[in-house]
PDB file of N, CA and C in Angstrom:
ATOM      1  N   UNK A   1     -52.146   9.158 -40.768  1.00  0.00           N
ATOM      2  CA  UNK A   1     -51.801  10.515 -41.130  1.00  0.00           C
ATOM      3  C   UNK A   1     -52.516  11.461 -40.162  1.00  0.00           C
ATOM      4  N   UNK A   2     -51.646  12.433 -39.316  1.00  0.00           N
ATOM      5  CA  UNK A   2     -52.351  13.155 -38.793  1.00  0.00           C
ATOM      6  C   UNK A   2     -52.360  14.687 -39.462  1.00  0.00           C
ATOM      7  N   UNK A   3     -53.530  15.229 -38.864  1.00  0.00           N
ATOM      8  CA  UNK A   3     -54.334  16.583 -39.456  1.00  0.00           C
ATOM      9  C   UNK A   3     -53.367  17.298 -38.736  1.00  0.00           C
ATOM     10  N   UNK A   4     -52.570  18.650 -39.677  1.00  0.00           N
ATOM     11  CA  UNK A   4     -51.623  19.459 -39.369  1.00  0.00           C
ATOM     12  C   UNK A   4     -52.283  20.976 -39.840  1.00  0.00           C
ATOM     13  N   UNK A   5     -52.275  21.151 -38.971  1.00  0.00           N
ATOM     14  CA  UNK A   5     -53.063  22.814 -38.999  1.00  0.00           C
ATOM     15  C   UNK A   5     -52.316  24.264 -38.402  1.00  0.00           C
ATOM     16  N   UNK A   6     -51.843  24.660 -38.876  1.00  0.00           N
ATOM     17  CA  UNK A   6     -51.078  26.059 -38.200  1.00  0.00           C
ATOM     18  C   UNK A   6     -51.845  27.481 -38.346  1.00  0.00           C
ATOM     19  N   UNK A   7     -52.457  27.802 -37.692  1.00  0.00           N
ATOM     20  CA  UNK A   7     -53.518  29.260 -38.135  1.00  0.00           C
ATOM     21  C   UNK A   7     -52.412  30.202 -37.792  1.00  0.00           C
ATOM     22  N   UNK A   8     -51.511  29.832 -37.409  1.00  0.00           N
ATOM     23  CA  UNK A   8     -50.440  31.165 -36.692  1.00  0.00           C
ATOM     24  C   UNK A   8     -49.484  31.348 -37.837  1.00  0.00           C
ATOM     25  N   UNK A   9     -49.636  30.646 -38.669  1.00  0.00           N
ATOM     26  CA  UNK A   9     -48.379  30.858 -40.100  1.00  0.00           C
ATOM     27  C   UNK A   9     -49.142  31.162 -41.623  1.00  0.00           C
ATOM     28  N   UNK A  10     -48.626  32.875 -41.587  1.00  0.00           N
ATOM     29  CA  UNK A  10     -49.387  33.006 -42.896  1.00  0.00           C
ATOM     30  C   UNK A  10     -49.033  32.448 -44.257  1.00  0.00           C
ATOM     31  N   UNK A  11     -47.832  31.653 -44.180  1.00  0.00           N
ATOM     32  CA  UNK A  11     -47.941  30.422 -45.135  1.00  0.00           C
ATOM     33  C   UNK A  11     -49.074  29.407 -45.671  1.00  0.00           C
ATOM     34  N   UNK A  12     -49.830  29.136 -44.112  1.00  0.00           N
ATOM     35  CA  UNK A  12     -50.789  27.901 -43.910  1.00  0.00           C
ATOM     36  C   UNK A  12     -51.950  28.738 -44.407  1.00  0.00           C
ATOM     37  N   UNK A  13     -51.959  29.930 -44.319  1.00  0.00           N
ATOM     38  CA  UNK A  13     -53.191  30.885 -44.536  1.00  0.00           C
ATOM     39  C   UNK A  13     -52.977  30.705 -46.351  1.00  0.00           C
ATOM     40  N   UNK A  14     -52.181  31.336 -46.984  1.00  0.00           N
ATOM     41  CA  UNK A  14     -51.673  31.037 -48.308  1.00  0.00           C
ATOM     42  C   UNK A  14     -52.575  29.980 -49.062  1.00  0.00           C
ATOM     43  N   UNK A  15     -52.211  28.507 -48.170  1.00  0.00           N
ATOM     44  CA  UNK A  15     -52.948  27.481 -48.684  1.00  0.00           C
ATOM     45  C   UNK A  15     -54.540  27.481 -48.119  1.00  0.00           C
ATOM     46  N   UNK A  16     -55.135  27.525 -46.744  1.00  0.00           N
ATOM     47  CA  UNK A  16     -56.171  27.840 -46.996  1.00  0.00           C
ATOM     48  C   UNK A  16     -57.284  28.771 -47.750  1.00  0.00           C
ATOM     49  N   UNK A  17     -56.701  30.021 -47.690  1.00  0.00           N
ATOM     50  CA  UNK A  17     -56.980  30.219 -49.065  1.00  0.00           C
ATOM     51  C   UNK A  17     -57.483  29.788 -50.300  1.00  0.00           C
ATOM     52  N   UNK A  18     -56.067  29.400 -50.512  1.00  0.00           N
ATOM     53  CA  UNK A  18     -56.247  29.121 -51.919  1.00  0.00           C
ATOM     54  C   UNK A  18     -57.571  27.875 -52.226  1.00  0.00           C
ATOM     55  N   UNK A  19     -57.411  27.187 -51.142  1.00  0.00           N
ATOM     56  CA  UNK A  19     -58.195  25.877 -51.124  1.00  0.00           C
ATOM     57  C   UNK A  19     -59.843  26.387 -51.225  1.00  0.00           C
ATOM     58  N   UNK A  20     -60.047  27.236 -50.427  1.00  0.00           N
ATOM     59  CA  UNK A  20     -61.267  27.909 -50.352  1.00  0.00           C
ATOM     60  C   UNK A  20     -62.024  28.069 -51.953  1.00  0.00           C
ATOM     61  N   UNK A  21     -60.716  28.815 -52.548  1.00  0.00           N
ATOM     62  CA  UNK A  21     -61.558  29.310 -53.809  1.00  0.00           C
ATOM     63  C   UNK A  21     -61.380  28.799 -54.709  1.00  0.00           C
ATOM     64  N   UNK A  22     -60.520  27.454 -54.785  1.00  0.00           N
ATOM     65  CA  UNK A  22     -60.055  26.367 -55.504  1.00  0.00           C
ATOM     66  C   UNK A  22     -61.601  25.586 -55.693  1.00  0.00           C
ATOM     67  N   UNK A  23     -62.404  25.163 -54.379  1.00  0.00           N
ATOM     68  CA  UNK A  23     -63.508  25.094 -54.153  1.00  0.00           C
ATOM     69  C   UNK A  23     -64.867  25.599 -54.729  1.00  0.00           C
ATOM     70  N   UNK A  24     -64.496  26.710 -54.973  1.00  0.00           N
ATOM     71  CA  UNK A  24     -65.596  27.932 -55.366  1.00  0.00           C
ATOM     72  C   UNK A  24     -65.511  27.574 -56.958  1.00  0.00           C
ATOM     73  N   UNK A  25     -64.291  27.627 -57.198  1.00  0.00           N
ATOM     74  CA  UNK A  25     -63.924  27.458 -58.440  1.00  0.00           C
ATOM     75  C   UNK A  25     -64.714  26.159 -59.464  1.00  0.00           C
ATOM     76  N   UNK A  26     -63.991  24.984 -58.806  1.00  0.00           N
ATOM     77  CA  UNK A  26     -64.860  23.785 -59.222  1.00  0.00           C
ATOM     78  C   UNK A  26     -66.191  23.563 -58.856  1.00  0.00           C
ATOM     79  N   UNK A  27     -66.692  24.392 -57.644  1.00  0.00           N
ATOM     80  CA  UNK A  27     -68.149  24.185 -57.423  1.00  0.00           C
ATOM     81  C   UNK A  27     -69.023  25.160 -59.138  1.00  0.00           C
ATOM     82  N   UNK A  28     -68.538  26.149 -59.589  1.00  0.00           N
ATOM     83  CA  UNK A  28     -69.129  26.371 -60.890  1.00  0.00           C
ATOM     84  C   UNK A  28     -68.884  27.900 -60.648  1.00  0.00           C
ATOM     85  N   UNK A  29     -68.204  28.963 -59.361  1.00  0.00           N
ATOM     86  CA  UNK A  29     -67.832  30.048 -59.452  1.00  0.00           C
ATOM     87  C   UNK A  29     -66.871  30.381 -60.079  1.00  0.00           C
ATOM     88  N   UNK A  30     -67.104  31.068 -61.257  1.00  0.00           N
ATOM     89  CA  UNK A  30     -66.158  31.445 -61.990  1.00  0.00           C
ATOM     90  C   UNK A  30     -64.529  32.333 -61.920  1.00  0.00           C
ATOM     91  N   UNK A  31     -64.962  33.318 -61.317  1.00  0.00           N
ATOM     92  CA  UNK A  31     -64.423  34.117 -60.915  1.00  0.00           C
ATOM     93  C   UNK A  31     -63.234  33.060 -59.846  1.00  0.00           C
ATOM     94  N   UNK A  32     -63.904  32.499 -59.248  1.00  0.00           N
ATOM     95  CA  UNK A  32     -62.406  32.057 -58.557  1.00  0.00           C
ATOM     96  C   UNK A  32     -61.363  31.689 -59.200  1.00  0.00           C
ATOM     97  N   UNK A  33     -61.341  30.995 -60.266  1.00  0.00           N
ATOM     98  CA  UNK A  33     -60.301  30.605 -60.867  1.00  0.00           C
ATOM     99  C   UNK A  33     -59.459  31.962 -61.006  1.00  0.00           C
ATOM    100  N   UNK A  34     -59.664  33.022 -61.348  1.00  0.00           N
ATOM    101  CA  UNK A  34     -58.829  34.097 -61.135  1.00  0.00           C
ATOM    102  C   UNK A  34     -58.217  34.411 -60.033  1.00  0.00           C
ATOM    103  N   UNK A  35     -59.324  34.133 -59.319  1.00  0.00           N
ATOM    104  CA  UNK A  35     -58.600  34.620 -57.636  1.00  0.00           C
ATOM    105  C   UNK A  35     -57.324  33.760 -57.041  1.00  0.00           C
ATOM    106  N   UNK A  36     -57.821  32.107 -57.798  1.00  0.00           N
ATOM    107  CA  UNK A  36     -56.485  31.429 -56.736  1.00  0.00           C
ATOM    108  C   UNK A  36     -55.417  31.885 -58.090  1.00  0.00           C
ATOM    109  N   UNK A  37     -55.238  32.208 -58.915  1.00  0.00           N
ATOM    110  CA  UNK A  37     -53.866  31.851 -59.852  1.00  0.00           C
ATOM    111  C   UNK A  37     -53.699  33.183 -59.098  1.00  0.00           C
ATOM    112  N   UNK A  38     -54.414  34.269 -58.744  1.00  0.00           N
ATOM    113  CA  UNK A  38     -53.515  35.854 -57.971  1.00  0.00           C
ATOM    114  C   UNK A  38     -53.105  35.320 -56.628  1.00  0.00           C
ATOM    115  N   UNK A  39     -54.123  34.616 -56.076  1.00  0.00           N
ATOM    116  CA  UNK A  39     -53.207  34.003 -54.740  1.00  0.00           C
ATOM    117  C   UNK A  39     -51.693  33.121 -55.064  1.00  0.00           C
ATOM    118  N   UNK A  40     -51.803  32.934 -56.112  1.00  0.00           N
ATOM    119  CA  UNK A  40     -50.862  31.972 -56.181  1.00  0.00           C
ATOM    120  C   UNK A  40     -49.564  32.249 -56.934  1.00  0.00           C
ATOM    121  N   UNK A  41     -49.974  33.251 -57.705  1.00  0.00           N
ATOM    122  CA  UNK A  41     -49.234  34.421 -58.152  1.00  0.00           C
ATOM    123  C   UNK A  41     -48.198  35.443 -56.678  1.00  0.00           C
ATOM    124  N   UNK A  42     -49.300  35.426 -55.788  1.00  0.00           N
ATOM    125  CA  UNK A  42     -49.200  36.278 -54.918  1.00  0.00           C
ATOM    126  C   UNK A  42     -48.042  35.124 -53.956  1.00  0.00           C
ATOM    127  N   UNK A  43     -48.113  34.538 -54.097  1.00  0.00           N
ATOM    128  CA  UNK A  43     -47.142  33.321 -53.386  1.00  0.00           C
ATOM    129  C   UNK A  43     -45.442  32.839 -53.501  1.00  0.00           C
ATOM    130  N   UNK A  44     -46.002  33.219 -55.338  1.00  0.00           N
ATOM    131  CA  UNK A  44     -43.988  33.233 -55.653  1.00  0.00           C
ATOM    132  C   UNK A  44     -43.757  34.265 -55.527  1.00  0.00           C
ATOM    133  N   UNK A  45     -44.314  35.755 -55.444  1.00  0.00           N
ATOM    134  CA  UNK A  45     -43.963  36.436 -55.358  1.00  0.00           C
ATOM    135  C   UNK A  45     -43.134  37.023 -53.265  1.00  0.00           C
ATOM    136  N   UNK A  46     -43.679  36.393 -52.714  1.00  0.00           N
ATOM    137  CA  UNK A  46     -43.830  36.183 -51.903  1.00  0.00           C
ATOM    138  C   UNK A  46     -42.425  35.642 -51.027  1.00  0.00           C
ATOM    139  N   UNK A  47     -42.280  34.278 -51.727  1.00  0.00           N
ATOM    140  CA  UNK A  47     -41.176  33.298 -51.326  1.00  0.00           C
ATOM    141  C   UNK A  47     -40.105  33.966 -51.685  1.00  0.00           C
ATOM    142  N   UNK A  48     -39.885  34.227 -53.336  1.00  0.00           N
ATOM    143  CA  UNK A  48     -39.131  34.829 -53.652  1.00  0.00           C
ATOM    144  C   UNK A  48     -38.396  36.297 -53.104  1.00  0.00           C
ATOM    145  N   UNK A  49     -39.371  36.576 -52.402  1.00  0.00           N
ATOM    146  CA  UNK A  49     -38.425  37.714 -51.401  1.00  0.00           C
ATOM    147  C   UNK A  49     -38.170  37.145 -50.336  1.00  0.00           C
ATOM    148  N   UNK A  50     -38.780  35.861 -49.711  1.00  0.00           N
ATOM    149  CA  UNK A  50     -38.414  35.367 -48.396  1.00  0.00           C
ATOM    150  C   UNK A  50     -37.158  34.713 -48.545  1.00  0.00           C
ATOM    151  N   UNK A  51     -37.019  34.086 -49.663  1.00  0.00           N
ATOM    152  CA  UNK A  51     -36.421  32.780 -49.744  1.00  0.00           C
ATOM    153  C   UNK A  51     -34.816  33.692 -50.552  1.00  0.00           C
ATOM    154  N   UNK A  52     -35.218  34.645 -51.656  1.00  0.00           N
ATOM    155  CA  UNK A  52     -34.133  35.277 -52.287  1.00  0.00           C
ATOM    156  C   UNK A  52     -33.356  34.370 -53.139  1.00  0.00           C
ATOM    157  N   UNK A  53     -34.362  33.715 -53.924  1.00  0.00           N
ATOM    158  CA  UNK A  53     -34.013  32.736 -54.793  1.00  0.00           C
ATOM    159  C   UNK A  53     -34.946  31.548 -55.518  1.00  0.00           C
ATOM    160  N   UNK A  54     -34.891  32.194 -56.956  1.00  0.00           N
ATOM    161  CA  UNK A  54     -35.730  30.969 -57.476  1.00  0.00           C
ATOM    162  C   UNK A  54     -35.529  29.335 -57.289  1.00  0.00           C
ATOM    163  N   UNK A  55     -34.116  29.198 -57.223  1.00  0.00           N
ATOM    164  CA  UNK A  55     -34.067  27.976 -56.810  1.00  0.00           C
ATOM    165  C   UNK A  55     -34.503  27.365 -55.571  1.00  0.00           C
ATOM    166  N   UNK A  56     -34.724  27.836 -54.585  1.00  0.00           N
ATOM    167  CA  UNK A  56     -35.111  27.586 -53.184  1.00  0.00           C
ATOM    168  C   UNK A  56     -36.024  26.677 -53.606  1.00  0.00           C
ATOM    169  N   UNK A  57     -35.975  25.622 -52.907  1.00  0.00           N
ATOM    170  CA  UNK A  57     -36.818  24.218 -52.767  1.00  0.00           C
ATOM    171  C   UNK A  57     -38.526  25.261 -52.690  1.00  0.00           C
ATOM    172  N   UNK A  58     -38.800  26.001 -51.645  1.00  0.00           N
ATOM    173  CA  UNK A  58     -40.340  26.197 -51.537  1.00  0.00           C
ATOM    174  C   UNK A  58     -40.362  27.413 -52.498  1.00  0.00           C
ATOM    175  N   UNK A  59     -39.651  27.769 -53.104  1.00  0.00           N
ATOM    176  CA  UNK A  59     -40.336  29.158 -54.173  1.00  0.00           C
ATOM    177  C   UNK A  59     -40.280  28.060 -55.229  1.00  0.00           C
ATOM    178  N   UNK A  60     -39.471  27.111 -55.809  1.00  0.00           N
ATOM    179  CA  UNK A  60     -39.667  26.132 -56.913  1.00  0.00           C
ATOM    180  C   UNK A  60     -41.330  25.607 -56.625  1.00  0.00           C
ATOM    181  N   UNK A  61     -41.703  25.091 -55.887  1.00  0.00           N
ATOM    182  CA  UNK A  61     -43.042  24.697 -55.128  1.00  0.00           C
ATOM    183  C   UNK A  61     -44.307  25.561 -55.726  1.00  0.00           C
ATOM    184  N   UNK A  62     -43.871  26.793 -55.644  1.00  0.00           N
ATOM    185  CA  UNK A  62     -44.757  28.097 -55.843  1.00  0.00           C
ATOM    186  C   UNK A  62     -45.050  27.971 -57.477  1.00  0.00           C
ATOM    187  N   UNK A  63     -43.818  28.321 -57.929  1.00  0.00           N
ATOM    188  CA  UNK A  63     -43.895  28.088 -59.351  1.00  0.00           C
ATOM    189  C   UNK A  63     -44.522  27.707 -60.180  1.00  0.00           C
ATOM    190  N   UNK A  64     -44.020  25.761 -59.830  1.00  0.00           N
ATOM    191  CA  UNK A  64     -44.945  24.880 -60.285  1.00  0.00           C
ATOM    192  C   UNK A  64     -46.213  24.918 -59.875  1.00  0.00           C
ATOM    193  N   UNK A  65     -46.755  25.215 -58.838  1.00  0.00           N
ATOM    194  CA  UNK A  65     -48.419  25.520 -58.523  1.00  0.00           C
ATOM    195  C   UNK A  65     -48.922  25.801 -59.386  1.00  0.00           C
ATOM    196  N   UNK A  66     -48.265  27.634 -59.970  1.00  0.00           N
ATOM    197  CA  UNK A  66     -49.116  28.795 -60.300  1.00  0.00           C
ATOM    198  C   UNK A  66     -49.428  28.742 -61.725  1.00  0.00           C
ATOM    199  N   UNK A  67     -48.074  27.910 -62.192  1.00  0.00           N
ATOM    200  CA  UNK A  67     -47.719  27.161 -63.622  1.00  0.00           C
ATOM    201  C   UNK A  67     -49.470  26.626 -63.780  1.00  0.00           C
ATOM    202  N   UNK A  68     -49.508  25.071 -62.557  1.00  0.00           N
ATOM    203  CA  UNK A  68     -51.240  24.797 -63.023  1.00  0.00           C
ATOM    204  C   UNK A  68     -51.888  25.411 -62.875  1.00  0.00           C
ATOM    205  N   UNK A  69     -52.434  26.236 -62.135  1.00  0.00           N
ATOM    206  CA  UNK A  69     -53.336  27.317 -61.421  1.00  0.00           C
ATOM    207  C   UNK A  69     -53.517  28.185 -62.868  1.00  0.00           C
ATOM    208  N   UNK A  70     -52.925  27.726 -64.093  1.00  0.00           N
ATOM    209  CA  UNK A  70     -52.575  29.130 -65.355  1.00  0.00           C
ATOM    210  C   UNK A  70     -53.788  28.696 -66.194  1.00  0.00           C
ATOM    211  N   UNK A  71     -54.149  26.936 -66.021  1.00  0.00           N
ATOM    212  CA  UNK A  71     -54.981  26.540 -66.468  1.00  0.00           C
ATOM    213  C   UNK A  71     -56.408  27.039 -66.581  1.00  0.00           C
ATOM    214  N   UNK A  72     -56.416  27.552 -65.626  1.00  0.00           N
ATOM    215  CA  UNK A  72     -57.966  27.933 -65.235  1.00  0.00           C
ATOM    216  C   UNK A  72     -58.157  29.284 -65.718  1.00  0.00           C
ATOM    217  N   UNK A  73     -57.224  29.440 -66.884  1.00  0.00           N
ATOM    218  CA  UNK A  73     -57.492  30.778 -68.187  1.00  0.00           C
ATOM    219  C   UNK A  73     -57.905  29.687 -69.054  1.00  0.00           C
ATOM    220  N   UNK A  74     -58.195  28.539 -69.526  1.00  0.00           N
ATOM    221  CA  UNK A  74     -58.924  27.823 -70.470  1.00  0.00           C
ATOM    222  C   UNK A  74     -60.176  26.729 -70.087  1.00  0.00           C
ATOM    223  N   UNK A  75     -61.046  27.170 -70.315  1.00  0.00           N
ATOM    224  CA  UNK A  75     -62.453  26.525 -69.784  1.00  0.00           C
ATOM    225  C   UNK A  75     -62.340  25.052 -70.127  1.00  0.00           C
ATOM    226  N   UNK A  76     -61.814  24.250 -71.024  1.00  0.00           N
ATOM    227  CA  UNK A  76     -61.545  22.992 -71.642  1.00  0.00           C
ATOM    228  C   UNK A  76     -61.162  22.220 -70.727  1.00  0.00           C
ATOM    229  N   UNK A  77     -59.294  22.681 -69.634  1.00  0.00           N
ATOM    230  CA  UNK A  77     -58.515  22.001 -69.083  1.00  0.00           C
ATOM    231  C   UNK A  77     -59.420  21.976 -67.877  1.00  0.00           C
ATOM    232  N   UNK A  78     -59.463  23.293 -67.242  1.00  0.00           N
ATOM    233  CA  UNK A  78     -59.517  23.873 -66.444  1.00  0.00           C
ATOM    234  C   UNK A  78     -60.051  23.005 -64.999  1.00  0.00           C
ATOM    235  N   UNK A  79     -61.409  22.590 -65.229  1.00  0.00           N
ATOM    236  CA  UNK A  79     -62.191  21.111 -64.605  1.00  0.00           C
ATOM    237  C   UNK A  79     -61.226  20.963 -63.513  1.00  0.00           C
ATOM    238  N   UNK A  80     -60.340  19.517 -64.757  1.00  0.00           N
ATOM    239  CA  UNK A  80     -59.364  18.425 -64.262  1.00  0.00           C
ATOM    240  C   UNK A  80     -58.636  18.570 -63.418  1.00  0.00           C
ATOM    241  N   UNK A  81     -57.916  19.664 -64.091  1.00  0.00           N
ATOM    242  CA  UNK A  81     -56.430  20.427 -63.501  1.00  0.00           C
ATOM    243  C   UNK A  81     -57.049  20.724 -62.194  1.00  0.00           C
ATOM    244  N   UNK A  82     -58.043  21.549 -62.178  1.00  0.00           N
ATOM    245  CA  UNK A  82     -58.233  21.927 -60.555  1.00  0.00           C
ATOM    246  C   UNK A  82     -58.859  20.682 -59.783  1.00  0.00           C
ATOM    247  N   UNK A  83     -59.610  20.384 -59.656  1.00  0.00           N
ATOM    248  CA  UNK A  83     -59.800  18.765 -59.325  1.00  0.00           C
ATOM    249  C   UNK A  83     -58.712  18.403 -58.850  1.00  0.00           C
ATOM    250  N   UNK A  84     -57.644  18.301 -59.878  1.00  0.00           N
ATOM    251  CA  UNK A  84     -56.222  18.008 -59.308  1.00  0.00           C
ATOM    252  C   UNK A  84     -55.554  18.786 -58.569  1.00  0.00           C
ATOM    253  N   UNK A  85     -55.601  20.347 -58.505  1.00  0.00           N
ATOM    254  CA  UNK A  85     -55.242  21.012 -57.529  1.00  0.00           C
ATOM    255  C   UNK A  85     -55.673  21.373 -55.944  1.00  0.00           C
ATOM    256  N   UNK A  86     -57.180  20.497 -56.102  1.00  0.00           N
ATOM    257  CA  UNK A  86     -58.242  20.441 -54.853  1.00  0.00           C
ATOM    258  C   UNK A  86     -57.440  19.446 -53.862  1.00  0.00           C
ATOM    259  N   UNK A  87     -57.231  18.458 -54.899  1.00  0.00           N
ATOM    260  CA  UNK A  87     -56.953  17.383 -53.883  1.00  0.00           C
ATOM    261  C   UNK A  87     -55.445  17.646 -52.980  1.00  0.00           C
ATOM    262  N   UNK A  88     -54.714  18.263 -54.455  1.00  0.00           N
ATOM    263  CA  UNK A  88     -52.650  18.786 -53.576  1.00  0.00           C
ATOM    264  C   UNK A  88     -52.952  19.597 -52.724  1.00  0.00           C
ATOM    265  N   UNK A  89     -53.835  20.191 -52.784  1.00  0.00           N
ATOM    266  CA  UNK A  89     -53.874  21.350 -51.751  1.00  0.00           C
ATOM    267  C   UNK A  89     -54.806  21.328 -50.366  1.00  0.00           C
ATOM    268  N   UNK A  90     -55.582  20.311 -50.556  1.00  0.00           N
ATOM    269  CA  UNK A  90     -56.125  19.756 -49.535  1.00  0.00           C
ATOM    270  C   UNK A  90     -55.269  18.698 -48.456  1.00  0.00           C
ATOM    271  N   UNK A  91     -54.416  18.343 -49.344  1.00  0.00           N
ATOM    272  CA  UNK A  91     -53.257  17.327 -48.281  1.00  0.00           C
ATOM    273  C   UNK A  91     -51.994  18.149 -48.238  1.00  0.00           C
ATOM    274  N   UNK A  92     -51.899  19.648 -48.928  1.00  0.00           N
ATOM    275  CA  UNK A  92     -50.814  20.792 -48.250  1.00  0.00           C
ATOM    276  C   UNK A  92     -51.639  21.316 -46.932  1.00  0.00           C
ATOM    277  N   UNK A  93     -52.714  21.695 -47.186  1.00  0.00           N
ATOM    278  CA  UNK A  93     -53.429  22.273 -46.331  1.00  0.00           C
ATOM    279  C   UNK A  93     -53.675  21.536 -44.583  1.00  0.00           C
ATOM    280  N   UNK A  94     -53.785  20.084 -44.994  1.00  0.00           N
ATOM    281  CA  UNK A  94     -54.179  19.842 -43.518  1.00  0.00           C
ATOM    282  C   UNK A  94     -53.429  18.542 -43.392  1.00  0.00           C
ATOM    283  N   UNK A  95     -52.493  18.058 -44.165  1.00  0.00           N
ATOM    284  CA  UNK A  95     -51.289  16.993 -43.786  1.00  0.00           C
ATOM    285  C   UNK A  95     -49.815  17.193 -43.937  1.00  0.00           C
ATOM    286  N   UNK A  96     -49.830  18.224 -44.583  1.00  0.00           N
ATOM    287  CA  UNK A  96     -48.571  18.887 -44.872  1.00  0.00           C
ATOM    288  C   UNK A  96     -47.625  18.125 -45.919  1.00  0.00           C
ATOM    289  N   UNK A  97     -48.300  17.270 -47.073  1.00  0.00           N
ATOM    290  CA  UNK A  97     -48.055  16.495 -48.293  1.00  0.00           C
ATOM    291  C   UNK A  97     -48.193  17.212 -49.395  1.00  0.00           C
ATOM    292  N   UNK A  98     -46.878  17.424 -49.650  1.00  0.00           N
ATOM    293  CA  UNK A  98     -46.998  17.942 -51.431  1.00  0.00           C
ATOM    294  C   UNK A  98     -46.834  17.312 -52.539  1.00  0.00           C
ATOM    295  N   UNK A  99     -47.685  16.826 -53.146  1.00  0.00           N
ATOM    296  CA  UNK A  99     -47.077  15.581 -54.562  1.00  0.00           C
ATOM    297  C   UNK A  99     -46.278  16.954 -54.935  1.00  0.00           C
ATOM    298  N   UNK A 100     -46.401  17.845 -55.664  1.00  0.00           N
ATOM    299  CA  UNK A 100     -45.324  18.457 -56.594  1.00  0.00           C
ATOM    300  C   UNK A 100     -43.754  18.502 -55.825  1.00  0.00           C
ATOM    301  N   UNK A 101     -43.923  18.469 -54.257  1.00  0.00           N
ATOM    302  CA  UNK A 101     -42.414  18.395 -53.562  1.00  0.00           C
ATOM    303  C   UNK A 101     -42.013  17.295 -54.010  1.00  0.00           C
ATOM    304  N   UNK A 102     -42.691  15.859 -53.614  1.00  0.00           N
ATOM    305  CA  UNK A 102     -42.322  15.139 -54.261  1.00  0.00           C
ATOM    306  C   UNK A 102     -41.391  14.532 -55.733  1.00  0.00           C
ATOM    307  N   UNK A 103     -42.365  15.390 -56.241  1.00  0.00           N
ATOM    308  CA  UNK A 103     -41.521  15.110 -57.767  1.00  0.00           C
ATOM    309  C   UNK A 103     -40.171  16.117 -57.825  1.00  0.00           C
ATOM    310  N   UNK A 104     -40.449  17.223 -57.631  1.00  0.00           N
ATOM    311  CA  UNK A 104     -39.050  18.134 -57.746  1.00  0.00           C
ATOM    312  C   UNK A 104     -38.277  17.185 -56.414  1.00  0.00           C
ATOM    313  N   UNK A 105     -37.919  16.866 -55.525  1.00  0.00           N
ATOM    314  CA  UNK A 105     -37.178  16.668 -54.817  1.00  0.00           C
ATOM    315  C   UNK A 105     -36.331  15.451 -56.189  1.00  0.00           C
ATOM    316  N   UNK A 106     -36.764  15.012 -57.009  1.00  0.00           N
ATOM    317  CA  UNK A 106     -36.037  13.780 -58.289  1.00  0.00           C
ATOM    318  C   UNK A 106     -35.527  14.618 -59.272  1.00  0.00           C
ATOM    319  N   UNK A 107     -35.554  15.886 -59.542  1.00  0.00           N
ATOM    320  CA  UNK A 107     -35.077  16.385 -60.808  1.00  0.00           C
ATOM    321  C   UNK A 107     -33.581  16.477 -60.448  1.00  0.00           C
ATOM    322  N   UNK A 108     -32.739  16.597 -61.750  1.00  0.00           N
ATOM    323  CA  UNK A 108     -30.980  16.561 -61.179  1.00  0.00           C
ATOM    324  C   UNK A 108     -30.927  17.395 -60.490  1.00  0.00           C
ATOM    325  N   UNK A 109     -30.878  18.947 -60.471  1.00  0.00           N
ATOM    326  CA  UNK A 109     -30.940  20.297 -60.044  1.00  0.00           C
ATOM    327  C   UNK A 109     -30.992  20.191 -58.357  1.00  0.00           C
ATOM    328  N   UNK A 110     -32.113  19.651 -57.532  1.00  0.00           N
ATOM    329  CA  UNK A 110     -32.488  19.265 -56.339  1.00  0.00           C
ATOM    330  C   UNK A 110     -31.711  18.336 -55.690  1.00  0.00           C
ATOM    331  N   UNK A 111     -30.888  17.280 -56.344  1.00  0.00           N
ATOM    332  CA  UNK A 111     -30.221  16.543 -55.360  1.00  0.00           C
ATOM    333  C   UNK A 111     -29.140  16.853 -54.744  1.00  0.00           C
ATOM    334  N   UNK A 112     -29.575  16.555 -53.325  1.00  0.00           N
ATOM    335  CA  UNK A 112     -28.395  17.055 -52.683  1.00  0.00           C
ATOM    336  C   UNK A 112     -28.807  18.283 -51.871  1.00  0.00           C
ATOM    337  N   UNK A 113     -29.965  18.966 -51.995  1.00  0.00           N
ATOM    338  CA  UNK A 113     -30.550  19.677 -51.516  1.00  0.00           C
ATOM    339  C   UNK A 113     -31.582  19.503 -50.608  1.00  0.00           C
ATOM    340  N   UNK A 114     -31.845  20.419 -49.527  1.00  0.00           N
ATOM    341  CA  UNK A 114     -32.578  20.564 -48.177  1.00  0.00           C
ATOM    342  C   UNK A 114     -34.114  20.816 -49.007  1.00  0.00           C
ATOM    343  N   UNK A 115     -34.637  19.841 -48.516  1.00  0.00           N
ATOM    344  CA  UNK A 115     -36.163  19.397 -49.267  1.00  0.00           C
ATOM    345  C   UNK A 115     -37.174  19.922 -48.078  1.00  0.00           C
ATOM    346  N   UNK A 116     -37.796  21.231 -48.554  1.00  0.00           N
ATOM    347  CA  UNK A 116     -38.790  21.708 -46.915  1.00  0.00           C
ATOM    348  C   UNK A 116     -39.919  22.186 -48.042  1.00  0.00           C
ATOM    349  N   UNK A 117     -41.598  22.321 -47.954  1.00  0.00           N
ATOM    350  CA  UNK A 117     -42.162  22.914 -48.001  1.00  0.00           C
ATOM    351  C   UNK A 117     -42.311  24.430 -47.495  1.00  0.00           C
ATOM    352  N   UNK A 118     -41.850  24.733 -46.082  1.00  0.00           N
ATOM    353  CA  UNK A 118     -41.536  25.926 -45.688  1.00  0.00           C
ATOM    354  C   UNK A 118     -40.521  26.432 -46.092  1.00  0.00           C
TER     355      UNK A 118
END
């Protein structure tokens, strides 16, 4: 697997980001957990004017993120879920692997459809 890095696409910025304070977050800063669900917030909002459609393969992407990212309004889940969002976003961030593309590319809705993270 090679390391895929784009500093020239504020997409890639999006995910570093988010990864940053995803970080902050599970290291025991609180406050981040707010910050990535607004980054991430800030993301469908985002696609959705790029893309001009919820269905679009990468605003669906967004969605489901921000959907987990919602977690980290309950101190209980919150941990795991990001833990789990450290790691998706660490292999969006620098391999360009999305488990959640993954799975949506299988729902009925998606087949047959142009499968891009971008």
């Amino acid at each position: 697997m090679n390391i895929k890095t784009n500093p020239a696409d504020l997409r890639w910025w999006f995910w570093t980001v988010t990864l940053l304070f995803i970080v902050a977050a599970v290291a025991g800063w609180t406050p981040g957990y707010g910050i990535v669900i607004a980054i991430s917030a800030a993301q469908v909002v985002y696609f959705l004017a790029q893309e001009r459609s919820v269905s679009a393969f990468p605003t669906q992407i967004r969605i489901v993120y921000f959907a987990f990212t919602l977690f980290g309004l309950w101190p209980e889940p919150r941990r795991a879920v990001y833990l789990l969002l450290l790691i998706g976003t660490i292999m969006v961030t620098f391999f360009g692997r999305c488990a959640i593309a993954l799975v949506l590319k299988r729902v009925p809705w998606n087949r047959g459809r142009e499968v891009r993270l971008n």
